[in-house]
C-alpha atoms as a PDB file:
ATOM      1  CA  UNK A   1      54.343 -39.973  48.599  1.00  0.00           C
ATOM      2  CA  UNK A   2      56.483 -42.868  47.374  1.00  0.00           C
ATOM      3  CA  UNK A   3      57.568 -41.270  44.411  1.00  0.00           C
ATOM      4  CA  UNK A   4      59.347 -38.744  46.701  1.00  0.00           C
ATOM      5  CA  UNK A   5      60.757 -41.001  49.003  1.00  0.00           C
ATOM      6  CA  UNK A   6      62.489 -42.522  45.680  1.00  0.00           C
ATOM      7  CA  UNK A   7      63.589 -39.242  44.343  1.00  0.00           C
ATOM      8  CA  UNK A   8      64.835 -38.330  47.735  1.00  0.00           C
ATOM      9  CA  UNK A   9      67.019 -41.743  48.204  1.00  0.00           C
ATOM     10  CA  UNK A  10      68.600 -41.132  44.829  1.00  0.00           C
ATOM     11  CA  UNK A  11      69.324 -37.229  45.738  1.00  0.00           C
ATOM     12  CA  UNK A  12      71.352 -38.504  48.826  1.00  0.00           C
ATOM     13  CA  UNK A  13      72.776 -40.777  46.493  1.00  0.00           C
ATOM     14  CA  UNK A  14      73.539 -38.765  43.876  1.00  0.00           C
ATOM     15  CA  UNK A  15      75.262 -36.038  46.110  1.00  0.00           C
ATOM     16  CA  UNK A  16      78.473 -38.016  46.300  1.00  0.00           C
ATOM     17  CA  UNK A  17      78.794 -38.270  43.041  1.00  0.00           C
ATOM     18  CA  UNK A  18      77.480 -35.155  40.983  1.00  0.00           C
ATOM     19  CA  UNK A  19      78.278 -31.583  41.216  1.00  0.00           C
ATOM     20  CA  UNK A  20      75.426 -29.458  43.289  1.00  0.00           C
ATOM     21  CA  UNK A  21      74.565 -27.747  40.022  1.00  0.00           C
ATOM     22  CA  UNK A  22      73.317 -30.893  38.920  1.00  0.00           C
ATOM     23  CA  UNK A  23      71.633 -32.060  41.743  1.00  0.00           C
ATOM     24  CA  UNK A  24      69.737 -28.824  41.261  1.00  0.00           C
ATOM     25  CA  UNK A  25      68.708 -29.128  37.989  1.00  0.00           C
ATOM     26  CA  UNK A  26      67.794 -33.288  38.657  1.00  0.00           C
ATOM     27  CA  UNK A  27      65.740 -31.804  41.596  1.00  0.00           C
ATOM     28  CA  UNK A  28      63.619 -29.267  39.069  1.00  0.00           C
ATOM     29  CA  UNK A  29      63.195 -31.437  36.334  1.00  0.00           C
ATOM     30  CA  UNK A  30      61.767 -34.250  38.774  1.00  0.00           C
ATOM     31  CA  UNK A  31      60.059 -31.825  40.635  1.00  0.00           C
ATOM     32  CA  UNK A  32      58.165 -30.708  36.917  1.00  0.00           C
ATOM     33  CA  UNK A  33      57.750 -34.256  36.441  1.00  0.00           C
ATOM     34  CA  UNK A  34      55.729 -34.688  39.605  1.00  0.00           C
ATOM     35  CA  UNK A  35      53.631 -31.454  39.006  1.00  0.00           C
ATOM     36  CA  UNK A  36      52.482 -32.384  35.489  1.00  0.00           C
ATOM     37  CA  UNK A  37      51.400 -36.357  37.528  1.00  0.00           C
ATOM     38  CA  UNK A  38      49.637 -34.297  39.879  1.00  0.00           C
ATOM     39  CA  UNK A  39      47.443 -32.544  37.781  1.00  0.00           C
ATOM     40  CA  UNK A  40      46.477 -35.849  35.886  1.00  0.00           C
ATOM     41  CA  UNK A  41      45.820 -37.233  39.159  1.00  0.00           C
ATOM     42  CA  UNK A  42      43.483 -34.445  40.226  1.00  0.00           C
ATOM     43  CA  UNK A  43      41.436 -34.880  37.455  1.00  0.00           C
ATOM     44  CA  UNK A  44      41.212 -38.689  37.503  1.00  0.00           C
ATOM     45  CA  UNK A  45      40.234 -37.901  41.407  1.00  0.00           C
ATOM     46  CA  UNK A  46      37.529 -35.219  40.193  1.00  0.00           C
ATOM     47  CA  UNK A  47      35.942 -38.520  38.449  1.00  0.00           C
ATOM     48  CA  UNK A  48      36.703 -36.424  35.190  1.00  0.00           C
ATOM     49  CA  UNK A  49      38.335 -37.432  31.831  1.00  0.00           C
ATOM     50  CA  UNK A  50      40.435 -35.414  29.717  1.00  0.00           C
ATOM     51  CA  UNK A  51      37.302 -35.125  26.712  1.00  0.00           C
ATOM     52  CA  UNK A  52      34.638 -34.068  29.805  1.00  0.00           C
ATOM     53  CA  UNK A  53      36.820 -30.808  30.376  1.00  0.00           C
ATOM     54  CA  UNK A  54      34.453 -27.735  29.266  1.00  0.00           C
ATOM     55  CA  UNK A  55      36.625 -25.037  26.958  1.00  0.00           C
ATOM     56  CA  UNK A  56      39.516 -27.499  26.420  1.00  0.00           C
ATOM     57  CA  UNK A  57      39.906 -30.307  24.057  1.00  0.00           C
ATOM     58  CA  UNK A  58      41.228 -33.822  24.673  1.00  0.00           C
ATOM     59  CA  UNK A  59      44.285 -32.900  23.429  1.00  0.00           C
ATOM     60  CA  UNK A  60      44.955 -29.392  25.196  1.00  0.00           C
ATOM     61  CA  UNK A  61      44.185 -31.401  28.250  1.00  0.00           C
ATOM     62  CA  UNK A  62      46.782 -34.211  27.243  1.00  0.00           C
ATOM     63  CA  UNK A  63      49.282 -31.063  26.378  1.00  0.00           C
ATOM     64  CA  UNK A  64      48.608 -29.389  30.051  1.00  0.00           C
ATOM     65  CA  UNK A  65      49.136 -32.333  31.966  1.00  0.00           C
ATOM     66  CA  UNK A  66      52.394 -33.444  30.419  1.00  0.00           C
ATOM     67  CA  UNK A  67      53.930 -30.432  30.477  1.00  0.00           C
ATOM     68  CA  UNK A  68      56.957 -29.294  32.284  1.00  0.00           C
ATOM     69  CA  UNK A  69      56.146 -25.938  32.929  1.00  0.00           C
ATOM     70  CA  UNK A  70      52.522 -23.955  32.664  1.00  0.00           C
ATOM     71  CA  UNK A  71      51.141 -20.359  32.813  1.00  0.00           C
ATOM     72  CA  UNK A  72      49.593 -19.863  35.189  1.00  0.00           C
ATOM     73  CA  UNK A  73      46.595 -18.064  34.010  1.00  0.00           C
ATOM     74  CA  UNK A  74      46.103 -21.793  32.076  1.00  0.00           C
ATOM     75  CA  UNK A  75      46.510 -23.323  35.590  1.00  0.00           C
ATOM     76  CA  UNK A  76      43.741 -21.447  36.637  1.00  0.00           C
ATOM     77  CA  UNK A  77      41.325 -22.289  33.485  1.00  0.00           C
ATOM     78  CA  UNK A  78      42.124 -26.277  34.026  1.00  0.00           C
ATOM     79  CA  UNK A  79      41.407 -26.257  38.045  1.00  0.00           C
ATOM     80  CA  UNK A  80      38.103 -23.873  37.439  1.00  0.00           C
ATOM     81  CA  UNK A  81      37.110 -26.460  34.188  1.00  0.00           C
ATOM     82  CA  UNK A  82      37.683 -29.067  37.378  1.00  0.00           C
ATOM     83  CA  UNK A  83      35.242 -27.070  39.491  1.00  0.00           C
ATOM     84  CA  UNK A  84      37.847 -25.866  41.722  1.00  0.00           C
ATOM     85  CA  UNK A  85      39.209 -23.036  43.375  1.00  0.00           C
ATOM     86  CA  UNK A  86      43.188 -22.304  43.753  1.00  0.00           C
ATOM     87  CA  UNK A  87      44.943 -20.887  46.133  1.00  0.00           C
ATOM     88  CA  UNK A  88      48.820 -19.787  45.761  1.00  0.00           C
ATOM     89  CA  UNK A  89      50.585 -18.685  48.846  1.00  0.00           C
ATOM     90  CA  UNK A  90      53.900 -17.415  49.677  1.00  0.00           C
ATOM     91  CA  UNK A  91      56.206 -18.938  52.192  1.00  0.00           C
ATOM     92  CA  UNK A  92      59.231 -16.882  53.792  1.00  0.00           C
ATOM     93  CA  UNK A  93      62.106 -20.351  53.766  1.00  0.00           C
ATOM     94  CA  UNK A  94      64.836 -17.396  55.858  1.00  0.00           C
ATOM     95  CA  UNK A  95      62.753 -15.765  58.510  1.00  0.00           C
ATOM     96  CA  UNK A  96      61.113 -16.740  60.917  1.00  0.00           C
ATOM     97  CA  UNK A  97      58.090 -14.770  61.385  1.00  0.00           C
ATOM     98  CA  UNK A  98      54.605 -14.423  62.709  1.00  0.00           C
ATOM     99  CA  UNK A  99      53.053 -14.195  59.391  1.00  0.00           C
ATOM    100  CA  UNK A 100      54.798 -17.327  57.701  1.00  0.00           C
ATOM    101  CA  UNK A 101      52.379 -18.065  54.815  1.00  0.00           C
ATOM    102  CA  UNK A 102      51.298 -14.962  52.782  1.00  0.00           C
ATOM    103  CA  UNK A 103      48.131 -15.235  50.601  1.00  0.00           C
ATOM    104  CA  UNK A 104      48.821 -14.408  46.984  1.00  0.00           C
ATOM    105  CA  UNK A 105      46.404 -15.443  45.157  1.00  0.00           C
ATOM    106  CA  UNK A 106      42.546 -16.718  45.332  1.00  0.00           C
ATOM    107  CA  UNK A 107      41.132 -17.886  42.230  1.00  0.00           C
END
């Protein structure tokens, strides 16, 4: 939560000076940045280190976790090694509608 409280006081920041292009691309990059600490974190919360993780190495695990972008079929294998179960849903930003949240995916 304080992490995005930081990257949202430079965004407001940064929109005087840079083009919106930029801000856009700042905004995915950090937001990749975030995902990969987010995984990490799940795992350290899961009580589980990187060599426990059945059908990955160490170093897979390392590789997944700093990435900047994953498949997601290997998204699925890492939160299933964790003894979890995903869920991916879709949200409609535009319209306003009864069914707001759409269930994609159960895994």
């Amino acid at each position: 939560m304080k992490n995005k409280k930081k990257y949202s006081d430079f965004f407001e920041s940064a929109k005087k000076t840079m083009s919106p292009e930029t801000i856009e691309r700042a905004k995915n990059k950090a937001n990749k940045i975030i995902f990969s600490m987010k995984l990490a974190e799940l795992r350290k919360q899961s009580g589980v280190k990187q060599t426990e993780i059945e059908g990955f190495s160490q170093t897979s695990i390392s590789r997944i976790e700093g990435r900047e972008d994953i498949k997601l079929s290997t998204l699925v294998d890492y939160i299933h090694a964790l003894g979890m179960e995903i869920e991916i849903k879709v949200i409609n930003k535009k319209k306003k509608t009864q069914n707001k949240e759409i269930l994609l995916m159960k895994a």
